[in-house]
C-alpha atoms as a PDB file:
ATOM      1  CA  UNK A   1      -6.994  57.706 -57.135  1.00  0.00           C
ATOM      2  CA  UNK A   2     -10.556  56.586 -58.281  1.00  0.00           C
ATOM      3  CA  UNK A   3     -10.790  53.263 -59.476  1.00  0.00           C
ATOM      4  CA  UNK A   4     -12.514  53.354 -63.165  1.00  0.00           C
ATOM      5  CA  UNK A   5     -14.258  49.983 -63.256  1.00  0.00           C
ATOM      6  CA  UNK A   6     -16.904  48.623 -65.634  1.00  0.00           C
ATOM      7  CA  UNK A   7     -20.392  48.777 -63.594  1.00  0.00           C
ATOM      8  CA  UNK A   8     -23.996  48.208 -64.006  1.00  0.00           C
ATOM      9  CA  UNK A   9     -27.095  48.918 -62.097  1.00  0.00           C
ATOM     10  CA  UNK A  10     -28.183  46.284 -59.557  1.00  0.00           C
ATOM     11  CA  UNK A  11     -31.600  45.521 -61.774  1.00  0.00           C
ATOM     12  CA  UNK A  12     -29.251  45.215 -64.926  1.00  0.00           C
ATOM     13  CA  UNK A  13     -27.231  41.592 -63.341  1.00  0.00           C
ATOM     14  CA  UNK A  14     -29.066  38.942 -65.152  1.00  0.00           C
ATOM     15  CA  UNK A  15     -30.408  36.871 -63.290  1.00  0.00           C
ATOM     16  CA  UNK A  16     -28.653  33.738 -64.643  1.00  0.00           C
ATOM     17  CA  UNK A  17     -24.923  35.759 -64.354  1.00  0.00           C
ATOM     18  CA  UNK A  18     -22.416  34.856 -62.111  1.00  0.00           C
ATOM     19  CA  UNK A  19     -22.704  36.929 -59.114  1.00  0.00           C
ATOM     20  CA  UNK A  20     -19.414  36.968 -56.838  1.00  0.00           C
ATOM     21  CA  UNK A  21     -20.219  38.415 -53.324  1.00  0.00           C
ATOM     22  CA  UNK A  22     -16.866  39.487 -51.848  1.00  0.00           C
ATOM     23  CA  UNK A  23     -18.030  40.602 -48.404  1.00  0.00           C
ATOM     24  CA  UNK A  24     -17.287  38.951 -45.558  1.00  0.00           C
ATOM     25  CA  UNK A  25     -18.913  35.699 -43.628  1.00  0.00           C
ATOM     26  CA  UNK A  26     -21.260  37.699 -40.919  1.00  0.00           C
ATOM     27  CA  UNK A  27     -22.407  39.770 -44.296  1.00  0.00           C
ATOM     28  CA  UNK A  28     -22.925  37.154 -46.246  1.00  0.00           C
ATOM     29  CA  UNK A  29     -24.932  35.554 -43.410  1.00  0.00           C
ATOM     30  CA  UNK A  30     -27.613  38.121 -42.922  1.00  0.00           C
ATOM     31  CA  UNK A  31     -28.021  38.360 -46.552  1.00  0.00           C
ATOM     32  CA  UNK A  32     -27.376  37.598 -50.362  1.00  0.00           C
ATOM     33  CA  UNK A  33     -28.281  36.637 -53.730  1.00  0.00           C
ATOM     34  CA  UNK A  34     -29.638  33.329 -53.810  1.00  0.00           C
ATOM     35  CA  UNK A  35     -27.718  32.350 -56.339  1.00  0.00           C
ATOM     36  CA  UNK A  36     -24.134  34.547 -55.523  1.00  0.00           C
ATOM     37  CA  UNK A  37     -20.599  32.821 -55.059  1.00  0.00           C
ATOM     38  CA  UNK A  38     -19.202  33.717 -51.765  1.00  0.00           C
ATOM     39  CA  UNK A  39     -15.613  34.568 -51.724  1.00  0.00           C
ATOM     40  CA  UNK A  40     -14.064  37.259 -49.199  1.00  0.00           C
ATOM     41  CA  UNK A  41     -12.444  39.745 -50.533  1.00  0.00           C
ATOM     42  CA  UNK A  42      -9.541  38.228 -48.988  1.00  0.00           C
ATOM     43  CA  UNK A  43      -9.563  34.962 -50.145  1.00  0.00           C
ATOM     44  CA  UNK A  44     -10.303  36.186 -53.676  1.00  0.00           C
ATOM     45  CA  UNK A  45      -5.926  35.925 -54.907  1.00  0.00           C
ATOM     46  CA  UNK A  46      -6.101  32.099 -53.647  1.00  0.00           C
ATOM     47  CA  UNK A  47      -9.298  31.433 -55.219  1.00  0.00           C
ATOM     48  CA  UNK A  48      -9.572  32.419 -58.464  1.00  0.00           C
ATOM     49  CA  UNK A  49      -9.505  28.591 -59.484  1.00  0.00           C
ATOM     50  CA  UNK A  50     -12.947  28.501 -58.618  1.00  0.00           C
ATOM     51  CA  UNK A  51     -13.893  31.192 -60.703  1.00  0.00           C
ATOM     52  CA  UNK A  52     -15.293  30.822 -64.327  1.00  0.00           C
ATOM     53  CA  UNK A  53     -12.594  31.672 -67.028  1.00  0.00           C
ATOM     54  CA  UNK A  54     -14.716  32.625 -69.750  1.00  0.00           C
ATOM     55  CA  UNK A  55     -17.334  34.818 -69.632  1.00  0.00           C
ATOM     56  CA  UNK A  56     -18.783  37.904 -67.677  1.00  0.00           C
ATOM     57  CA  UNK A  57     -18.358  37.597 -63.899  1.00  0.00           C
ATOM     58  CA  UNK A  58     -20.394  40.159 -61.281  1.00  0.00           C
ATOM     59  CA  UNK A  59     -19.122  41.290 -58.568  1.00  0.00           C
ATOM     60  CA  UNK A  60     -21.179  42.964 -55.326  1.00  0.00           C
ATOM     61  CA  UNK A  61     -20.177  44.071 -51.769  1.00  0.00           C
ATOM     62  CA  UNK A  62     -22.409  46.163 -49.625  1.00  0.00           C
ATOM     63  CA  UNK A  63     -21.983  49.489 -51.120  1.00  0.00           C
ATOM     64  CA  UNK A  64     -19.333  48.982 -54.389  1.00  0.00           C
ATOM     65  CA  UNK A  65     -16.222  49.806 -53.124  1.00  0.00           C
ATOM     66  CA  UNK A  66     -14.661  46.544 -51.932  1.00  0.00           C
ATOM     67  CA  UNK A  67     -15.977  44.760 -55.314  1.00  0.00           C
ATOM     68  CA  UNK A  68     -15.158  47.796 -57.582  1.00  0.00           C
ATOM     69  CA  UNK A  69     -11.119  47.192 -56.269  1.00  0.00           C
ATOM     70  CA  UNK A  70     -11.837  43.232 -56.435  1.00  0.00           C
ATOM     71  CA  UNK A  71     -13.453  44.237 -59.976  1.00  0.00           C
ATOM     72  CA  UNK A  72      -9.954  45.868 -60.954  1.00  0.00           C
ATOM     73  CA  UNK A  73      -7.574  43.274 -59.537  1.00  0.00           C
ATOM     74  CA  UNK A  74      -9.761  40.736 -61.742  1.00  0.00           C
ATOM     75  CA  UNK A  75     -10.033  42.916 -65.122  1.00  0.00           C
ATOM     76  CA  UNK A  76      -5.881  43.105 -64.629  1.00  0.00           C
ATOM     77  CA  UNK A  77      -5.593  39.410 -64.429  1.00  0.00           C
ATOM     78  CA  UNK A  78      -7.352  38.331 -67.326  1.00  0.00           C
ATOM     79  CA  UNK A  79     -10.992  38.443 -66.559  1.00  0.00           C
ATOM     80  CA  UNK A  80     -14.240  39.961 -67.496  1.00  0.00           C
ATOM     81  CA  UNK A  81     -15.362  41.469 -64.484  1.00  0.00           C
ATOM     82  CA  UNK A  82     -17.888  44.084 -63.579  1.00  0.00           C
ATOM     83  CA  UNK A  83     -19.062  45.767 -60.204  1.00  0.00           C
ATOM     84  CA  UNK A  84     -22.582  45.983 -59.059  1.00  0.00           C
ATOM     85  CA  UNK A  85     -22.829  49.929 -58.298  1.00  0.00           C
ATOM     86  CA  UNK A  86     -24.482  50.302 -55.274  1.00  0.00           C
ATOM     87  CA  UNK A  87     -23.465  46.542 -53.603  1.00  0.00           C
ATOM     88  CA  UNK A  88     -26.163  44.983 -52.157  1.00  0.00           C
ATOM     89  CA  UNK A  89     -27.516  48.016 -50.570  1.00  0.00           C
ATOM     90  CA  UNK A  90     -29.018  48.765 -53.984  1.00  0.00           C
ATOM     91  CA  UNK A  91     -29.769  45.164 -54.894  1.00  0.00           C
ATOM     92  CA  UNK A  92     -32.339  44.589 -51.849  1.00  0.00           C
ATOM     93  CA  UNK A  93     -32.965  48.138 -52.817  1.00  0.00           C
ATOM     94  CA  UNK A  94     -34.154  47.310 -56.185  1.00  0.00           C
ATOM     95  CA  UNK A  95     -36.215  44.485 -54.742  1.00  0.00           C
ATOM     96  CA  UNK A  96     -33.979  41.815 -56.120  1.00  0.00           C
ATOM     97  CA  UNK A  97     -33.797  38.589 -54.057  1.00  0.00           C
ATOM     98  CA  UNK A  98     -32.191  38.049 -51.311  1.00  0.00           C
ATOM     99  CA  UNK A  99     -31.888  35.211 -49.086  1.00  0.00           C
ATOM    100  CA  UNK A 100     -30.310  34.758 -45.334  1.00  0.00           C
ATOM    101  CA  UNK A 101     -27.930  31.848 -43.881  1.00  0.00           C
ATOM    102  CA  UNK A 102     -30.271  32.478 -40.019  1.00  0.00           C
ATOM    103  CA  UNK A 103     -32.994  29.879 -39.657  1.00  0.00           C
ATOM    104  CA  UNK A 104     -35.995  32.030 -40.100  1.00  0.00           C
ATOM    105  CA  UNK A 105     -34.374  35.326 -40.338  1.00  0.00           C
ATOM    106  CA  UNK A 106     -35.242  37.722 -42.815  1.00  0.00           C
ATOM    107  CA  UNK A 107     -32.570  38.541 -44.940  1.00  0.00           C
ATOM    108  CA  UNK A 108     -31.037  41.909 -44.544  1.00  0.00           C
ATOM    109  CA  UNK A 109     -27.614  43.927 -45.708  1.00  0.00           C
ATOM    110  CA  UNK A 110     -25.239  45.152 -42.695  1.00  0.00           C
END
């Protein structure tokens, strides 16, 4: 069954949202948002303490459909979450910035 999740375009984040990046460490490390949250999708049930309470959270994975179900289990659990459609494939698409954990590496999205 498709998930039905609130989403918005890559170039429609703003740019001072909070941006949760739920993919996983090797991801993360060729590539992100400079100013994303990093929390596997994993981890996400034993860290939701660290996220915001009020307000709109973001939520990006490399093509949508790890953050759209992270999106989902959020929304049910009292927060105000919405998937970037598209993940971070459409995000470096878009030319948004990106940044990489690799001394001198050019950030990338495997």
């Amino acid at each position: 069954m498709p998930l039905n999740v609130p989403s918005v375009a890559a170039t429609e984040v703003p740019d001072d949202g909070v941006l949760i990046d739920v993919r996983e460490p090797d991801e993360w490390t060729a590539g992100h948002a400079p100013h994303a949250v990093h929390v596997p999708m994993g981890e996400l049930p034993a860290r939701l303490a660290e996220l915001p309470e009020d307000g709109q959270v973001y939520l990006v994975c490399r093509g949508g459909g790890r953050s759209a179900r992270a999106t989902a289990y959020l929304n049910q659990n009292g927060w105000e979450a919405v998937n970037v459609d598209g993940g971070m494939k459409a995000w470096a698409a878009a030319g948004r910035p990106m940044v990489s954990e690799e001394p001198g590496a050019e950030p990338e999205v495997i």
